[in-house]
C-alpha atoms as a PDB file:
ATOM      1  CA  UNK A   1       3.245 -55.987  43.251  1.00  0.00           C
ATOM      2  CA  UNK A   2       5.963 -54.998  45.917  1.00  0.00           C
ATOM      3  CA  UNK A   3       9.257 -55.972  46.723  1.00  0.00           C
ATOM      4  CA  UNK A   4      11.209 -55.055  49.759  1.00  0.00           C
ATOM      5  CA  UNK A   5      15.174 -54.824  49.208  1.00  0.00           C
ATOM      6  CA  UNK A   6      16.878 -53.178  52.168  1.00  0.00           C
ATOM      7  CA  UNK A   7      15.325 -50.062  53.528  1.00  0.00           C
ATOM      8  CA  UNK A   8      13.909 -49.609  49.858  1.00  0.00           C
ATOM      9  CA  UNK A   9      10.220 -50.007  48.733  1.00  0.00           C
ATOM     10  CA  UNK A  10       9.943 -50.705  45.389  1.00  0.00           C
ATOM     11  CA  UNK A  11       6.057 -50.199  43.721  1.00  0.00           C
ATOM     12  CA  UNK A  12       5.618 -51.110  40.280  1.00  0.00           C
ATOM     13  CA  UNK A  13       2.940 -49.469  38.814  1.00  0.00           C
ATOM     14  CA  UNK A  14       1.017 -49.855  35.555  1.00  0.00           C
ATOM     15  CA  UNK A  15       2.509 -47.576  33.749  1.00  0.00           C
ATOM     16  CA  UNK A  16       5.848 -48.484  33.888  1.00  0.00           C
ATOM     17  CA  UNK A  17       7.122 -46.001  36.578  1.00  0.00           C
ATOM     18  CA  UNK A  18       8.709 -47.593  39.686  1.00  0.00           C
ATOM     19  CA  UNK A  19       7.787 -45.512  42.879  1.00  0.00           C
ATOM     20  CA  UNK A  20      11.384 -45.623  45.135  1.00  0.00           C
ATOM     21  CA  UNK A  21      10.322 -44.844  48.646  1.00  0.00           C
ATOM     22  CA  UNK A  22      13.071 -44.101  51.211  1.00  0.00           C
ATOM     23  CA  UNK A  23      11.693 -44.588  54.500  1.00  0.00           C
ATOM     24  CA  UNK A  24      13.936 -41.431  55.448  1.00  0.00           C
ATOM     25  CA  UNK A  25      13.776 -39.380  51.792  1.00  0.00           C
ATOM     26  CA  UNK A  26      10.593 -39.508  48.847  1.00  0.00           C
ATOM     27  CA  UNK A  27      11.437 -39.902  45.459  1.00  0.00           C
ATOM     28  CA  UNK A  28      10.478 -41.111  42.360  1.00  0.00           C
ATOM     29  CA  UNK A  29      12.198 -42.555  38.880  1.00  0.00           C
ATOM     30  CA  UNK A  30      11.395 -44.267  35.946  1.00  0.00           C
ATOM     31  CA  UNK A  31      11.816 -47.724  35.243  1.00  0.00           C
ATOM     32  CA  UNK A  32      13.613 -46.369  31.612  1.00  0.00           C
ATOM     33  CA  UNK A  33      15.861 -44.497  33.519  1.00  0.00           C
ATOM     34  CA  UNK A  34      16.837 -47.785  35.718  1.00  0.00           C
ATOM     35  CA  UNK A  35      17.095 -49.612  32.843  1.00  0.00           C
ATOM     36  CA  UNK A  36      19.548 -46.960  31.269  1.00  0.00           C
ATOM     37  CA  UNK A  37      21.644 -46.782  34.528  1.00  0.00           C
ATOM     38  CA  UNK A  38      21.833 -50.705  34.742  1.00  0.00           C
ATOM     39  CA  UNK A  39      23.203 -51.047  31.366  1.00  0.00           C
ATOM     40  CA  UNK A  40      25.704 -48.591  31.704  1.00  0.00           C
ATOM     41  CA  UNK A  41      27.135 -50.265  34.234  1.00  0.00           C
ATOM     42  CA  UNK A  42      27.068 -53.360  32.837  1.00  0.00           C
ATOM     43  CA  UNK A  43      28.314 -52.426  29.960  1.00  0.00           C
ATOM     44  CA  UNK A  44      31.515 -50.750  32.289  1.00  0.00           C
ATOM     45  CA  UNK A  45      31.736 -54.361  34.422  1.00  0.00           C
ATOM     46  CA  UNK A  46      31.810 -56.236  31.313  1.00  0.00           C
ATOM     47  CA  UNK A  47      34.794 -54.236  29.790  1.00  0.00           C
ATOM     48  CA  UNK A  48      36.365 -54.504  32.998  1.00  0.00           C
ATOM     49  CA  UNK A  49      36.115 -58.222  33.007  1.00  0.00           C
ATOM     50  CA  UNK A  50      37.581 -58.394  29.300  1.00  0.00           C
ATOM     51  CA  UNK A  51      40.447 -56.295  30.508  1.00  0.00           C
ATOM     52  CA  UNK A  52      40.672 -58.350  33.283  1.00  0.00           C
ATOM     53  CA  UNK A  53      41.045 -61.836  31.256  1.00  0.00           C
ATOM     54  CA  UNK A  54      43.420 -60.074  28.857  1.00  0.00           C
ATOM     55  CA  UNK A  55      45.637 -59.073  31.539  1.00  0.00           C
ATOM     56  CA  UNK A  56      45.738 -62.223  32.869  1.00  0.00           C
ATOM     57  CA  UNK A  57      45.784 -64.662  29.677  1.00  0.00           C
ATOM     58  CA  UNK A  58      49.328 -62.041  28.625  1.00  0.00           C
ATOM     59  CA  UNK A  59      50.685 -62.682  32.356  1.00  0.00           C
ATOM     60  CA  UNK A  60      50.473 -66.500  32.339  1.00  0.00           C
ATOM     61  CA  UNK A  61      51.463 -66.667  29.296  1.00  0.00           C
ATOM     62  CA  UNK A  62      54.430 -64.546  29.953  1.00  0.00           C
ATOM     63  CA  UNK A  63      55.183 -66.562  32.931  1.00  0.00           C
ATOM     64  CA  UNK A  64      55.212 -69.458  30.997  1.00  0.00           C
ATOM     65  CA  UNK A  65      57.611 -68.655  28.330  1.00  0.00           C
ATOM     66  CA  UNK A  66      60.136 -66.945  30.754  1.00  0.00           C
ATOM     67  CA  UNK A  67      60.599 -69.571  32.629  1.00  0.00           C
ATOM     68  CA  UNK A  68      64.258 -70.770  31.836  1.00  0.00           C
ATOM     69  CA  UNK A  69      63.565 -73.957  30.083  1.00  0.00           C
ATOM     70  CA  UNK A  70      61.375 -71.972  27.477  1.00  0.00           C
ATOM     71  CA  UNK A  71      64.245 -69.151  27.233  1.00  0.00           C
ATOM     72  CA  UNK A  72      66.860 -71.794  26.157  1.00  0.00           C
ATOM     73  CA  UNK A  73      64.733 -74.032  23.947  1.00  0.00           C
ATOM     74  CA  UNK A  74      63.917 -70.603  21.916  1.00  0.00           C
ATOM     75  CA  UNK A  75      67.757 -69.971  22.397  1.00  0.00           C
ATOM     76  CA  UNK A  76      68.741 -73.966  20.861  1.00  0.00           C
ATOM     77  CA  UNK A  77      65.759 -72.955  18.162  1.00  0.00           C
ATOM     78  CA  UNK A  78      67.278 -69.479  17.203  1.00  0.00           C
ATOM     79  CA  UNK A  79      70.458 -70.696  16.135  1.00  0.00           C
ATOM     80  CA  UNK A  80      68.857 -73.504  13.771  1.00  0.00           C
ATOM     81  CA  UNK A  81      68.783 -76.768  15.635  1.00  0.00           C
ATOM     82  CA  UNK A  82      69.518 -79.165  14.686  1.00  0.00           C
ATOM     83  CA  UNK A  83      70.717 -78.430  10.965  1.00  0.00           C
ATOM     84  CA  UNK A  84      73.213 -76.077  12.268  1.00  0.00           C
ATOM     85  CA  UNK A  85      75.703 -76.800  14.831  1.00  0.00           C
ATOM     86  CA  UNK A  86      74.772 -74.962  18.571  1.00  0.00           C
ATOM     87  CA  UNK A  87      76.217 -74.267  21.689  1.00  0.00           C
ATOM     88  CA  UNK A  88      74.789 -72.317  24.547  1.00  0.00           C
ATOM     89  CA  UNK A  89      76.615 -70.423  27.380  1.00  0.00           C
ATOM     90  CA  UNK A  90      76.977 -72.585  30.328  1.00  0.00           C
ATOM     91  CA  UNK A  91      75.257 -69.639  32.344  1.00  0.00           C
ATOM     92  CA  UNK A  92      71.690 -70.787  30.094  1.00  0.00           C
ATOM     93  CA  UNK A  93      72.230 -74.210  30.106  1.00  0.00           C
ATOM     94  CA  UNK A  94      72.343 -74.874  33.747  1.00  0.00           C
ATOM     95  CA  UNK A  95      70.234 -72.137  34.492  1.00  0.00           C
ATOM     96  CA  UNK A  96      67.061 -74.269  36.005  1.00  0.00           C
ATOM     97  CA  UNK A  97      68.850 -77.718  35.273  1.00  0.00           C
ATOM     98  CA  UNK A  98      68.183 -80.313  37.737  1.00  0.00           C
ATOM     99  CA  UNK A  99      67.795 -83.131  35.319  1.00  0.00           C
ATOM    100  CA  UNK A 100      71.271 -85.056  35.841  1.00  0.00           C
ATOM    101  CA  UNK A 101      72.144 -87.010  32.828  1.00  0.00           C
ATOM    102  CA  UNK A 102      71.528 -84.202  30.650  1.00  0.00           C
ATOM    103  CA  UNK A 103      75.342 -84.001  30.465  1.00  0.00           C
ATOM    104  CA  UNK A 104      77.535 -86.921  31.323  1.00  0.00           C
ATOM    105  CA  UNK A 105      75.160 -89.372  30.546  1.00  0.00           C
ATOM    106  CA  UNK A 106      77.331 -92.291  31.384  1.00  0.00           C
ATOM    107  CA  UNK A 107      79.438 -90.779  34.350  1.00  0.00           C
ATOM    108  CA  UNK A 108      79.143 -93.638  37.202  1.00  0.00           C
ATOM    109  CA  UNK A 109      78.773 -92.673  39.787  1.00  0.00           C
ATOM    110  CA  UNK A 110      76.576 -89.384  38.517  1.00  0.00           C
ATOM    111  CA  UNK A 111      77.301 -85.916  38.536  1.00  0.00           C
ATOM    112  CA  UNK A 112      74.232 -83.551  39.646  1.00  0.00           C
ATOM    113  CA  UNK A 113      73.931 -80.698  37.297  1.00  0.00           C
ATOM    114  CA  UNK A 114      75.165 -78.357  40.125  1.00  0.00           C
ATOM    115  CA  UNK A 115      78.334 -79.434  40.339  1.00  0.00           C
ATOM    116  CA  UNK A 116      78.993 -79.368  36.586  1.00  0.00           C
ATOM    117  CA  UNK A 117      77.828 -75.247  36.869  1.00  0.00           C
ATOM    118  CA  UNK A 118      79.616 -74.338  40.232  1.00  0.00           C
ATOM    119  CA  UNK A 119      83.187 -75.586  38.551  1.00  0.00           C
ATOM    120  CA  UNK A 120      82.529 -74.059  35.231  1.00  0.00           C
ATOM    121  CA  UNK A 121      81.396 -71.119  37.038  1.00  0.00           C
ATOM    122  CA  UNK A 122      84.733 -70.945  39.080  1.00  0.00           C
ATOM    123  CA  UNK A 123      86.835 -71.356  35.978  1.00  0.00           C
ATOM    124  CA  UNK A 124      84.878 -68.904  34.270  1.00  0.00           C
ATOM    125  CA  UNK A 125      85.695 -66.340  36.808  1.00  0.00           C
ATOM    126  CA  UNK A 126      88.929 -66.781  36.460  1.00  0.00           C
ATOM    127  CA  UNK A 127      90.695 -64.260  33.898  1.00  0.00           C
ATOM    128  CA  UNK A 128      92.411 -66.561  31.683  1.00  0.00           C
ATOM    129  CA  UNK A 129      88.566 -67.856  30.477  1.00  0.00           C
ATOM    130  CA  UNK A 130      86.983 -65.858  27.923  1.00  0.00           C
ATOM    131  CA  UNK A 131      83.823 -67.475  27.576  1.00  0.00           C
ATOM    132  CA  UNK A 132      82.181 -71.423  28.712  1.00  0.00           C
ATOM    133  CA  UNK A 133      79.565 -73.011  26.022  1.00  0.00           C
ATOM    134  CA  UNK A 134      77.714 -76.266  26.191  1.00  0.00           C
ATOM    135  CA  UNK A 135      76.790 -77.808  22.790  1.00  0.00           C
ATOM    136  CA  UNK A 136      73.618 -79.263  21.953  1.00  0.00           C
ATOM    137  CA  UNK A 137      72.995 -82.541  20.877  1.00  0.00           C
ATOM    138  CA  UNK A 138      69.157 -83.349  21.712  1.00  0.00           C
ATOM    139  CA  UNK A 139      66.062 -82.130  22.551  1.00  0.00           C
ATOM    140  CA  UNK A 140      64.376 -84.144  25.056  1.00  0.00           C
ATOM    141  CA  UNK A 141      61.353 -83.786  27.257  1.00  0.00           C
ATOM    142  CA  UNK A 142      63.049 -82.990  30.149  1.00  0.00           C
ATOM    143  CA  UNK A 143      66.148 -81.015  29.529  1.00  0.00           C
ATOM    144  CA  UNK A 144      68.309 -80.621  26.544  1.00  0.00           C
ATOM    145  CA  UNK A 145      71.126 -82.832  26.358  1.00  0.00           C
ATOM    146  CA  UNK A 146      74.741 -82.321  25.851  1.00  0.00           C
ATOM    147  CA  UNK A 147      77.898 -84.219  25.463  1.00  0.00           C
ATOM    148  CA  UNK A 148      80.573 -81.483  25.441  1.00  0.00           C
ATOM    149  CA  UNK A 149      81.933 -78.078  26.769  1.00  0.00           C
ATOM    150  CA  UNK A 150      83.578 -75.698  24.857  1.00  0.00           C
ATOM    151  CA  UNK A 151      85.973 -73.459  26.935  1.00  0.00           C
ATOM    152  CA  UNK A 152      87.906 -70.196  25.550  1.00  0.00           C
ATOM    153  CA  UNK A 153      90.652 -68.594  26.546  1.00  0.00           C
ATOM    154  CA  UNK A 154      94.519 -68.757  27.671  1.00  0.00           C
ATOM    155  CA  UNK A 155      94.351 -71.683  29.382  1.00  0.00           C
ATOM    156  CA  UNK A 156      96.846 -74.687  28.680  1.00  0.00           C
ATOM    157  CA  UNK A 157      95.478 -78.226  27.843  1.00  0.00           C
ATOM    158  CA  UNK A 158      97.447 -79.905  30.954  1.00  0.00           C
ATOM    159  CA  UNK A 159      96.042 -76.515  33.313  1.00  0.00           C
ATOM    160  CA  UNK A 160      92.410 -77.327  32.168  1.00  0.00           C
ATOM    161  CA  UNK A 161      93.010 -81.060  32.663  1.00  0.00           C
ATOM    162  CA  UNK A 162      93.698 -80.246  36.160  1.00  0.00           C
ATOM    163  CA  UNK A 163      91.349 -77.535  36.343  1.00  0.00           C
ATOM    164  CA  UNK A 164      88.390 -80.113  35.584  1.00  0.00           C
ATOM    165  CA  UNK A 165      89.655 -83.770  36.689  1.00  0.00           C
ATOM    166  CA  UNK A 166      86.349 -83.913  39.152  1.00  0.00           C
ATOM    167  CA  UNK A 167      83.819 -83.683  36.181  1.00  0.00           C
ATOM    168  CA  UNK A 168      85.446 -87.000  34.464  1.00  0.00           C
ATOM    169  CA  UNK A 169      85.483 -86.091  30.964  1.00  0.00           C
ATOM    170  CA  UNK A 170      86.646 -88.848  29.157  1.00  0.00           C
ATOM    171  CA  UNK A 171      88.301 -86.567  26.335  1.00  0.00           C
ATOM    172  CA  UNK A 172      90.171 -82.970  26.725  1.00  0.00           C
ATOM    173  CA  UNK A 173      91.465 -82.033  23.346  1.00  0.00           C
ATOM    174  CA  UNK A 174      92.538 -78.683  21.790  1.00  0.00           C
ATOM    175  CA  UNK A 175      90.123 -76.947  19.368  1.00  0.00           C
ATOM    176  CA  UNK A 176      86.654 -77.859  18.463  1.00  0.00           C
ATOM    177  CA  UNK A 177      85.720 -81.658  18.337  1.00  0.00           C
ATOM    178  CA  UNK A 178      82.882 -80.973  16.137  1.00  0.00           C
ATOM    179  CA  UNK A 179      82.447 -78.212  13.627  1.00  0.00           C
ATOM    180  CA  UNK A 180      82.324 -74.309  15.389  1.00  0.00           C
ATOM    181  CA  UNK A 181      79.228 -72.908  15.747  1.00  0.00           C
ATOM    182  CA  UNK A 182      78.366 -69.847  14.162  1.00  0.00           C
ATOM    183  CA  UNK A 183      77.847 -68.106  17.627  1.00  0.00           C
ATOM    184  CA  UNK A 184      81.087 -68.563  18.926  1.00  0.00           C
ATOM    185  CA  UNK A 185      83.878 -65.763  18.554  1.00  0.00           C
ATOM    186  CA  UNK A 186      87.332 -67.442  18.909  1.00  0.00           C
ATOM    187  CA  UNK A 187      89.709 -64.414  17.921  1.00  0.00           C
ATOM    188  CA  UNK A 188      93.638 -65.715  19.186  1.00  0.00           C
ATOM    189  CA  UNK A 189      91.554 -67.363  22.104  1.00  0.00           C
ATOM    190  CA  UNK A 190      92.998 -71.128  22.443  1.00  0.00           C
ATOM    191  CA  UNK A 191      89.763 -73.594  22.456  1.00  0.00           C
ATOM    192  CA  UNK A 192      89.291 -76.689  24.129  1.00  0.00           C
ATOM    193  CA  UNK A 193      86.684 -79.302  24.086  1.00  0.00           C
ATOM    194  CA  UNK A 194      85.767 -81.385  26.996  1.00  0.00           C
ATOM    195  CA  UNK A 195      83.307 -84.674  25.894  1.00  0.00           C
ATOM    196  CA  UNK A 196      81.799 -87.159  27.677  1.00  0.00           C
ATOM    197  CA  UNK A 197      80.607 -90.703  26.703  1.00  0.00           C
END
């Protein structure tokens, strides 16, 4: 029987040897050394194709859980929600947030999550703030939800009423409005809550 495969000949011959005829170059080899070569390489292809799937199973995967969502639910999980009381920096919370609702839940008319982070991020820049956190109250499919802000630093209750009149909280009070989480460092930092409805 032959077979014709490029500008190859190949002759297969009774016993067992396969006659390669270049038309430029004669040679000969035997089908057990074919055989040999062949699985060698795919032995190599299919080790490269396990690597490959590896790789690639450990990339998605990583893109899925650092995706900023999956960062702060681990966060809200790490400090024991909900048994223990939590609050995030304002930095994580907003950090992919486009769900509005997810704090000020009954502001009318709404507040987009943007606006909430580009004032908190202003006051937070300023030097009398020492540090912005959002507490935690649910867990819901789309975002985790929050009805207060915790700010800290040397600010005065009237100056932060001021500061944060556009946001609508409908309390500003001194000190925390529920117990402190255990992640918070107060020091001789003043502490005010801002809640919402």
């Amino acid at each position: 029987m032959t077979a014709v495969f490029s500008n190859y000949r190949f002759i297969f011959t009774r016993n067992t040897q396969i006659e390669r005829k270049n038309f430029n170059f004669g040679s000969t080899i035997s089908f057990a050394s074919c055989r040999l070569q062949a699985n060698k390489l795919l032995f190599k292809m299919k080790q490269t194709f396990t690597k490959f799937l590896i790789l690639s199973a450990i990339f998605f995967s990583s893109c899925k859980n650092d995706n900023p969502k999956s960062l702060l639910l681990n966060e809200i999980q790490k400090q024991g929600f909900p048994k223990n009381e939590v609050a995030i920096s304002f930095e994580q919370f907003f950090d992919g947030n486009k769900i509005t609702g997810s704090i000020g839940a009954n502001l009318d008319p709404e507040i987009q999550p943007k606006k909430f982070y580009d004032l908190f991020k202003k006051i937070k820049a300023n030097q009398k703030t020492e540090a912005i956190y959002v507490r935690i109250i649910e867990i819901e499919d789309e975002w985790p939800s929050s009805d207060a802000v915790y700010i800290i630093g040397d600010w005065t209750l009237e100056e932060l009423k001021k500061q944060t009149s556009t946001l609508q909280p409908d309390e500003i009070e001194e000190g925390f409005m529920y117990d402190k989480p255990a992640n918070i460092s107060v020091g001789k930092k003043n502490v005010f809550t801002l809640w919402w409805d």
